[in-house]
Protein backbone atom coordinates (compact mmCIF):
# COMPACT_ATOMS: atom_id res chain seq x y z
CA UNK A 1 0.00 0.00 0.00
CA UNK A 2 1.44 2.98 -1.16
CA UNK A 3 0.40 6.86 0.07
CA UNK A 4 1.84 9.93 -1.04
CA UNK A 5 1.69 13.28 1.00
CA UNK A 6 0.76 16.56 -1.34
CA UNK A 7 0.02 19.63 0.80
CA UNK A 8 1.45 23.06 -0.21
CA UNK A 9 4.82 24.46 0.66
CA UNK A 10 5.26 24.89 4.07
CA UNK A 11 1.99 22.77 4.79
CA UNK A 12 4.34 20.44 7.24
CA UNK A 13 3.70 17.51 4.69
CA UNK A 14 7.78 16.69 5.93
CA UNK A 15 6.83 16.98 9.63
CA UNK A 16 4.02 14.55 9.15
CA UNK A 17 6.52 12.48 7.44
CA UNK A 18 9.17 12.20 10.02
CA UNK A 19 6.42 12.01 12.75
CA UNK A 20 4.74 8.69 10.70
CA UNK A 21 8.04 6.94 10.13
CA UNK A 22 10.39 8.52 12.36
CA UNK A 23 12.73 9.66 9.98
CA UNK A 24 15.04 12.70 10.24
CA UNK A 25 14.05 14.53 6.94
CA UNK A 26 15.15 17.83 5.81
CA UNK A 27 11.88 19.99 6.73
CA UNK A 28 13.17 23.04 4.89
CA UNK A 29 14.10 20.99 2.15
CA UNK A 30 11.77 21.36 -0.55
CA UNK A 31 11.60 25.16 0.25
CA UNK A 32 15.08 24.91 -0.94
CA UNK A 33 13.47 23.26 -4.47
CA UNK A 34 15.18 19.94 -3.78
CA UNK A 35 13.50 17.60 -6.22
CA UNK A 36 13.61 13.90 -4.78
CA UNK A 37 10.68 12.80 -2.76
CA UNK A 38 11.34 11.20 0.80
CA UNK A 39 10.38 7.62 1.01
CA UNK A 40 9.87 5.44 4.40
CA UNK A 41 8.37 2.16 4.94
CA UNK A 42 6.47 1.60 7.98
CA UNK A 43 5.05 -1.30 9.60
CA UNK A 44 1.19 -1.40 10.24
CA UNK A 45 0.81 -2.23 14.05
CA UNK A 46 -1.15 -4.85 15.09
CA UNK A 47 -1.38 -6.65 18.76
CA UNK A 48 -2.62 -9.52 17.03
CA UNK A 49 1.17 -10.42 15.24
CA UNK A 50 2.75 -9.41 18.69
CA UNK A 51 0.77 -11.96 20.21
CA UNK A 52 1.03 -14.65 17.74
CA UNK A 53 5.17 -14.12 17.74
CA UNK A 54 5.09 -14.42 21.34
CA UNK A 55 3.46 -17.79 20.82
CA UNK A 56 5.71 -19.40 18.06
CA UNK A 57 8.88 -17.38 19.02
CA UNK A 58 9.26 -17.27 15.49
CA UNK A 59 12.82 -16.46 13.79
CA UNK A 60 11.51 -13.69 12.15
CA UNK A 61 8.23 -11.56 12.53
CA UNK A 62 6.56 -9.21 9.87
CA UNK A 63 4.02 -7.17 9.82
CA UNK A 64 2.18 -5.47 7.10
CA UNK A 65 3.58 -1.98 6.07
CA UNK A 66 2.79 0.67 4.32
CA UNK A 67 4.77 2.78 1.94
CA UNK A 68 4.75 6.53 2.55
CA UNK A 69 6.30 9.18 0.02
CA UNK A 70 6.58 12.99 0.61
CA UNK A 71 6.56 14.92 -2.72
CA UNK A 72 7.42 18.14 -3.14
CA UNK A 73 5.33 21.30 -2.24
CA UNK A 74 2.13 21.87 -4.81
CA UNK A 75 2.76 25.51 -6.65
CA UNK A 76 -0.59 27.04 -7.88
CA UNK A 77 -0.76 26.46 -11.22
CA UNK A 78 1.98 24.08 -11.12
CA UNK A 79 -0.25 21.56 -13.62
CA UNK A 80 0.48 23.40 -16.66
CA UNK A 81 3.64 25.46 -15.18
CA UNK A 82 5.68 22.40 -14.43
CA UNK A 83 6.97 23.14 -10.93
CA UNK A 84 5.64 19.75 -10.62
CA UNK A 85 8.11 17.77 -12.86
CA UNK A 86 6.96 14.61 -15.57
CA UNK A 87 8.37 12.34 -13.24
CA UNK A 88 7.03 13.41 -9.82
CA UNK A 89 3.76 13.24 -11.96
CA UNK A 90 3.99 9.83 -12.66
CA UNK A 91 4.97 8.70 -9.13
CA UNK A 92 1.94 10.05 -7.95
CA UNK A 93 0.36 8.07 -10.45
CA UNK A 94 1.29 4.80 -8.93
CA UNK A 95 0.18 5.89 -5.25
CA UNK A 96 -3.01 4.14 -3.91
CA UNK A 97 -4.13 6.73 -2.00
CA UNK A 98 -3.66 10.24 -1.76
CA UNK A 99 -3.26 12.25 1.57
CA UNK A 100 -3.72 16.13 1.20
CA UNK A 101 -1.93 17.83 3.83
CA UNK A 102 -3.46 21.06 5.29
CA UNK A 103 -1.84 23.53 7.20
CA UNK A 104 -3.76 24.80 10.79
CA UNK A 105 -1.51 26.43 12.32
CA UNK A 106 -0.05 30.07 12.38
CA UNK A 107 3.62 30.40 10.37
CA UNK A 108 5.72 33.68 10.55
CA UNK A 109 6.46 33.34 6.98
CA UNK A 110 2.95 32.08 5.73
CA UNK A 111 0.74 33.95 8.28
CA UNK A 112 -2.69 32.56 9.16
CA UNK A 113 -4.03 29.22 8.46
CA UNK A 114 -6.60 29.31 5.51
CA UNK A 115 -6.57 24.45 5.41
CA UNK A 116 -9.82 24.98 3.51
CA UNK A 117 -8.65 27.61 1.16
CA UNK A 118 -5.27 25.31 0.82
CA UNK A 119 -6.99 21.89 -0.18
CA UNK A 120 -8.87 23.53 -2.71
CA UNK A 121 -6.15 24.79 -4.36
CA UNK A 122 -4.40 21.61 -4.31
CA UNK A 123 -7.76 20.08 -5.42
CA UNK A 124 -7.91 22.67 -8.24
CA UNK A 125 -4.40 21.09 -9.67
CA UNK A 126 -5.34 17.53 -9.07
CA UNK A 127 -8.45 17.54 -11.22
CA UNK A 128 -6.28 20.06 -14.40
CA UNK A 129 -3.86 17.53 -14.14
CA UNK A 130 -6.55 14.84 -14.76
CA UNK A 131 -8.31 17.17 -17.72
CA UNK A 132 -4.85 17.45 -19.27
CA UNK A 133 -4.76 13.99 -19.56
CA UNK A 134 -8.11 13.19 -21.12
CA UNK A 135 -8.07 16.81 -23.37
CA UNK A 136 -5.06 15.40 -24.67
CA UNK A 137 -6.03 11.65 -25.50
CA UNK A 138 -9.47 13.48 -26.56
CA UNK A 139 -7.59 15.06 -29.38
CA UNK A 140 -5.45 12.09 -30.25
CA UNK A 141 -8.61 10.46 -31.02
CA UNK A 142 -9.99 12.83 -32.98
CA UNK A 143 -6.58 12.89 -35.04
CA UNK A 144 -7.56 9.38 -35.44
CA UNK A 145 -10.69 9.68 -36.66
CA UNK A 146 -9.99 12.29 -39.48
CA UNK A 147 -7.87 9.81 -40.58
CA UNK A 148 -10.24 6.87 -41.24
CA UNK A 149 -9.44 4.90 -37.79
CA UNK A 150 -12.79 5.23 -36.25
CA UNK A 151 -12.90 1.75 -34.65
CA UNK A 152 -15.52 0.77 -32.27
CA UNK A 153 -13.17 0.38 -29.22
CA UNK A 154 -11.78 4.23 -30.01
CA UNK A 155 -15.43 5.53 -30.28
CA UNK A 156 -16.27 3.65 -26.53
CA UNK A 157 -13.01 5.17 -25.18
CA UNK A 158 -14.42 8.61 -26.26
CA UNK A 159 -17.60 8.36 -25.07
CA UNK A 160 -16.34 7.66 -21.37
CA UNK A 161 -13.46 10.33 -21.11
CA UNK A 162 -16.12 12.88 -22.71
CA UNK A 163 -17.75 12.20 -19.38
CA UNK A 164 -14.74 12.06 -17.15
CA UNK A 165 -14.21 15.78 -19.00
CA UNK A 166 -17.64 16.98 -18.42
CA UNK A 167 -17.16 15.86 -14.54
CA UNK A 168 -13.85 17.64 -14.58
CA UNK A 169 -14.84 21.15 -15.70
CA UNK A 170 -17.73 20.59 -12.99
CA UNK A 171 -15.02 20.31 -10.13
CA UNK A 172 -15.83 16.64 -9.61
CA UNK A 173 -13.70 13.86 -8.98
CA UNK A 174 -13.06 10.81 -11.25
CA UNK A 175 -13.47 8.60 -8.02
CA UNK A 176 -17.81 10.28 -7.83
CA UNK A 177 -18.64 9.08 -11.08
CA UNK A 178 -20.18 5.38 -12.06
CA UNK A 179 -18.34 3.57 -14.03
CA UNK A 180 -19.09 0.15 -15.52
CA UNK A 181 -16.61 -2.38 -15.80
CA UNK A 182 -16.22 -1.90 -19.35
CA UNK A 183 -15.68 1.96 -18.77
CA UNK A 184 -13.40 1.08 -16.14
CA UNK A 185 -11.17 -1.10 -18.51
CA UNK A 186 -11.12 1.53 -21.26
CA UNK A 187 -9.37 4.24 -18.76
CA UNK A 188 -7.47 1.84 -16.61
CA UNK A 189 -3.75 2.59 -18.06
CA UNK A 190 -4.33 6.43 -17.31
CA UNK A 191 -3.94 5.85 -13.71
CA UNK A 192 -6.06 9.26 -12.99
CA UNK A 193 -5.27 10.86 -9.56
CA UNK A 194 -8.72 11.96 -8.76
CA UNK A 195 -9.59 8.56 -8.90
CA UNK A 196 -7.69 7.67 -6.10
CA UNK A 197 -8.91 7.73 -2.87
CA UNK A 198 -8.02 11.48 -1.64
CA UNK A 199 -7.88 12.04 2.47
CA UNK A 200 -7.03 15.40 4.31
CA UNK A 201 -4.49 15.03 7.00
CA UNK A 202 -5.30 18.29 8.90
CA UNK A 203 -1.82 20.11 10.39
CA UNK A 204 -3.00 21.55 13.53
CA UNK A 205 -0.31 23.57 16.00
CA UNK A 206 -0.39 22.28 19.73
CA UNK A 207 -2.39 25.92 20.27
CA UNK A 208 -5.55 24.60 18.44
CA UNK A 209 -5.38 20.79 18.22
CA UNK A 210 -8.11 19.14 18.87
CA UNK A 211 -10.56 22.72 18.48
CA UNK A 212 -11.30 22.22 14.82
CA UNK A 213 -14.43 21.09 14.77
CA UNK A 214 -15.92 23.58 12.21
CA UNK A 215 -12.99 23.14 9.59
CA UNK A 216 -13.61 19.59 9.92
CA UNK A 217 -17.13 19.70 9.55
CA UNK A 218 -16.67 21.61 6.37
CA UNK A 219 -13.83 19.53 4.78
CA UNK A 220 -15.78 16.07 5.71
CA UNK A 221 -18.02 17.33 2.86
CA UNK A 222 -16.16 15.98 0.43
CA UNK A 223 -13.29 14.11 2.38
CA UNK A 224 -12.16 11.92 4.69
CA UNK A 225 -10.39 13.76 7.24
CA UNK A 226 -8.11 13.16 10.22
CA UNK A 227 -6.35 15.65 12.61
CA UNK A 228 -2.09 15.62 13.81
CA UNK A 229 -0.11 18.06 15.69
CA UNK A 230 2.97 17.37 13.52
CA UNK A 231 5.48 19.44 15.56
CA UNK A 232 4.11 17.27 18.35
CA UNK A 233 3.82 14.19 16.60
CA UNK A 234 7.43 14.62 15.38
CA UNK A 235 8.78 15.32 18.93
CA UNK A 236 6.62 12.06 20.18
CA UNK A 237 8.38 9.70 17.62
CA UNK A 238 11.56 10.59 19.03
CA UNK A 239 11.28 9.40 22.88
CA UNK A 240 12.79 6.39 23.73
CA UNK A 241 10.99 5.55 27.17
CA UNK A 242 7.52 4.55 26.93
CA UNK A 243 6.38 6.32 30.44
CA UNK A 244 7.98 9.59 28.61
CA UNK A 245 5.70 8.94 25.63
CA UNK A 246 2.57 8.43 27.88
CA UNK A 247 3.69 11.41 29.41
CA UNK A 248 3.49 13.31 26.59
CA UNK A 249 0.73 12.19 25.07
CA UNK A 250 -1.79 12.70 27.96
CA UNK A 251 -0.53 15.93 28.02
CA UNK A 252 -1.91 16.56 24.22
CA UNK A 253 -5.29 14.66 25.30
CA UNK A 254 -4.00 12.02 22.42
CA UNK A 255 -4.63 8.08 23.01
CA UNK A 256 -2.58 6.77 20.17
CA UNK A 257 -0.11 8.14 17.87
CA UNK A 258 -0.21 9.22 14.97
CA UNK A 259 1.65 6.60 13.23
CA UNK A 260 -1.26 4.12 14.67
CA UNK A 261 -4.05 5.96 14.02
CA UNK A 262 -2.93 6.71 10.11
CA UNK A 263 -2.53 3.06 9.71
CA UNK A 264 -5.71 1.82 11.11
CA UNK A 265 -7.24 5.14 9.14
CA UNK A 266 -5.70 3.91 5.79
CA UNK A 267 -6.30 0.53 6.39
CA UNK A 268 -10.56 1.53 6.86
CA UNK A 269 -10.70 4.02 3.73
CA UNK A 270 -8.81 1.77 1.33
CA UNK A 271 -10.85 -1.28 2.46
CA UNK A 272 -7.71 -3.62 3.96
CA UNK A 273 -7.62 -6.10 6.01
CA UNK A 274 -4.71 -8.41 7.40
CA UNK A 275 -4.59 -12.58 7.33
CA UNK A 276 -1.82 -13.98 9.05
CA UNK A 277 0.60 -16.86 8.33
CA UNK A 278 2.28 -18.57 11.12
CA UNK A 279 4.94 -21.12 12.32
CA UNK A 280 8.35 -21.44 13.81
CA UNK A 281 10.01 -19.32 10.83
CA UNK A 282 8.02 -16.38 10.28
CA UNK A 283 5.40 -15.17 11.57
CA UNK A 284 3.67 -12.66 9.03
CA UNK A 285 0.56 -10.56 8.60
CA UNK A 286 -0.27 -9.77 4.45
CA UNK A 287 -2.74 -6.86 3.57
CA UNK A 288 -5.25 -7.51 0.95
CA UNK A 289 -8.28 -5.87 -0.21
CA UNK A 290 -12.14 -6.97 1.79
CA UNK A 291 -13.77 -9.36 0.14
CA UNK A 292 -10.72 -11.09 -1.75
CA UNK A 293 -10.78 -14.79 -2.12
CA UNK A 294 -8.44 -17.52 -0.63
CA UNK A 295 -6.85 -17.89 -4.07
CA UNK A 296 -6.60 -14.40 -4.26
CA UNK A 297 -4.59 -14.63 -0.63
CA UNK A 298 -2.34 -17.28 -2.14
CA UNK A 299 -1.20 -15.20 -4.82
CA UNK A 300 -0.27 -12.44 -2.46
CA UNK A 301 2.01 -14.41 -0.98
CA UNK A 302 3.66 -16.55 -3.84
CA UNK A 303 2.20 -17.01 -7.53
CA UNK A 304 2.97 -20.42 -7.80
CA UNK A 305 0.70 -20.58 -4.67
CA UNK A 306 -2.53 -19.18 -6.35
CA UNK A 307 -1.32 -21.01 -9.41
CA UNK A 308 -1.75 -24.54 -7.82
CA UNK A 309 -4.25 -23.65 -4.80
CA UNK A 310 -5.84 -26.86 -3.93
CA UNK A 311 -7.26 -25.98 -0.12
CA UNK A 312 -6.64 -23.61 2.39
CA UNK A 313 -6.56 -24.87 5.84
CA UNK A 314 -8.36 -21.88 7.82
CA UNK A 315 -8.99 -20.74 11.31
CA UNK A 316 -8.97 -17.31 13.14
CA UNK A 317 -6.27 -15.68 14.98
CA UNK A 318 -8.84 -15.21 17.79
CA UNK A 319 -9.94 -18.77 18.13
CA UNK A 320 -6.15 -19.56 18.53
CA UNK A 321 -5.59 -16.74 21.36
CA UNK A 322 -8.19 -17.76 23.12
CA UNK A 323 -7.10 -21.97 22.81
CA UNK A 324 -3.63 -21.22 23.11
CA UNK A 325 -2.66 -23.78 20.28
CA UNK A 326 -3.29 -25.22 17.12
CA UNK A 327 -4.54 -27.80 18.70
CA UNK A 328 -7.03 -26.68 20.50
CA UNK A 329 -8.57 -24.83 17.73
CA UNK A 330 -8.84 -28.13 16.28
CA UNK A 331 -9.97 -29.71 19.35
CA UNK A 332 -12.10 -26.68 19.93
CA UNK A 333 -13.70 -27.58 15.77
CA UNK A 334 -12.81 -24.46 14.74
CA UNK A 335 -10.72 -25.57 11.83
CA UNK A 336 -12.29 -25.67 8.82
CA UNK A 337 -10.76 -26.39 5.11
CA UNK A 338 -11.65 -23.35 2.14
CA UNK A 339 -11.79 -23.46 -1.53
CA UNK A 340 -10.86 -21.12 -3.81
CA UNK A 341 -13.75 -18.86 -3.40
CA UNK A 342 -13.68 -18.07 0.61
CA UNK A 343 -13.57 -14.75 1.15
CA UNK A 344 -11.05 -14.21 3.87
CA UNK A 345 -11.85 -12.20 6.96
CA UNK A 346 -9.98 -10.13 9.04
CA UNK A 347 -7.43 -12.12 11.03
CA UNK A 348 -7.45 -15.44 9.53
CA UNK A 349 -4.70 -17.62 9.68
CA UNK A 350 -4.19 -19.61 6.49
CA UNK A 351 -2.08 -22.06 5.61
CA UNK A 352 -2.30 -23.15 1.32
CA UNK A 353 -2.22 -26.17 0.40
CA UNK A 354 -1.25 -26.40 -3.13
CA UNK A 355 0.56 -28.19 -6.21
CA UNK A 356 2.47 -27.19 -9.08
């Protein structure tokens, strides 16, 4: 899972970044026009691995993680200007969700908060960036058609980007229209950004955190929202001691972190959930979308596994907790055998059987 932070300069989008992953980034970086996005992987807690590697005292434990990338500062009118270069363009592309960062808290140098004013600017370039896209394929197909190629599958792509225009020049997202699967196959290389989930990650200062509840109410309009302190959070992610931390944080009124509640946020608006693998080498938790299959599973973890999927030997990581062994779940008939068309739940331990 891959989310990239867009906010405006100066929005703390690098803050945020070093507060989610605990890195040591440059904050004053980009303001310096450095090009290169900052990139951190971090791992998507969960009590329920903890527990399970406590059990197996496996030799190695993962967790599922998520990929976070900090691109540089959004420049009004940076769509057709180019502050925004090709490239950055096209690794925004490959994101699965974006997070818009807003700034809420007062800056010498920027003045007064306006986060409403802010994500609709950034808005404002996401969905010109999109119109580029389809104005421009628009007019390759009408080259094509003066010239005699007027083929069924060119007049069907038409027909649908026509209406992803029409919902562009209304200030819509690509994401709010409904698409059939046909539609959906037609556009699928242009990897649109307003058709990615979009969430607003509202930068409060430790003045005002937690005392937003008008700008939220306006931005949950048309967003998904959820508020940091980022100076705080940033200071948080660098204690060592865990009384210090609790310290800290009851200080701020703030139960979890924000590197928790981002992950649990992300997992909920993209629609993940975790299944589990266990056993004396690895214990492992793999994210995959609600409502995917066991074959579907398999393949996350190895082709050849969803290639030869014969069964998959099923039971939850609950059940186990609460037996304390494999056993016992089995004892306890709570191990069942799936085909290829369970849908997985949240938490499931499987284990594939399988044959190539």
């Amino acid at each position: 899972m891959k989310i990239g932070l867009l906010g405006l300069p100066n929005s703390g989008k690098t803050t945020i970044f070093n507060a989610l992953t605990k890195s040591e980034a440059e904050v004053t970086a980009y303001a310096n026009n450095k090009a290169e996005p900052n990139i951190a992987i971090v791992d998507v807690g969960d009590e329920r691995i903890n527990t399970l590697s406590d059990m197996y005292k496996p030799k190695k434990t993962t967790y599922a993680t998520i990929e976070l990338v900090d691109f540089i500062g959004f420049a009004k009118g940076s769509a057709r200007e180019g502050s925004i270069s090709s490239a950055q363009m096209s690794l925004i592309k490959t994101m699965d969700a974006i997070a818009l960062v807003a700034r809420n808290f007062s800056d010498d140098l920027m003045g007064n908060p306006t986060p409403c004013t802010d994500i609709e600017t950034i808005d404002t370039e996401l969905l010109l960036s999109d119109l580029i896209v389809a104005e421009n394929r628009l007019e390759r197909i009408a080259w094509n058609f003066t010239r005699g190629k007027k083929t069924t599958e060119l007049e069907s792509e038409e027909r649908v980007l026509r209406k992803i225009q029409e919902e562009l020049n209304n200030n819509r997202h690509i994401s709010d229209l409904d698409l059939n699967s046909e539609e959906e196959r037609l556009i699928g290389g242009f990897q649109f950004v307003t058709k990615k989930p979009l969430f607003v990650i509202l930068n409060s200062g430790e003045d005002n955190f937690g005392h937003n509840d008008k700008i939220i109410e306006d931005l949950r309009r048309k967003y998904k929202i959820i508020e940091f302190s980022g100076n705080f959070e940033m200071e948080l992610s660098r204690f060592s001691s865990d009384e210090e931390t609790r310290l800290f944080m009851e200080d701020m009124g703030i139960t979890e972190s924000a590197h928790n509640r981002l992950t649990c946020f992300a997992y909920e608006m993209l629609g993940y959930i975790s299944f589990i693998t266990v056993g004396t080498d690895e214990v492992r938790a793999w994210a995959i979308h609600n409502g995917d299959t066991a074959v579907e599973a398999a393949g996350t973890i190895h082709s050849d596994l969803s290639r030869g999927f014969i069964r998959a030997e099923c039971f939850s990581c609950d059940d186990l907790i609460e037996y304390g062994s494999e056993k016992g779940v089995r004892d306890g008939g709570h191990f069942h055998l799936e085909g290829k068309g369970y849908k997985v739940k949240d938490g499931d331990i499987l284990n594939i059987r399988f044959s190539v």
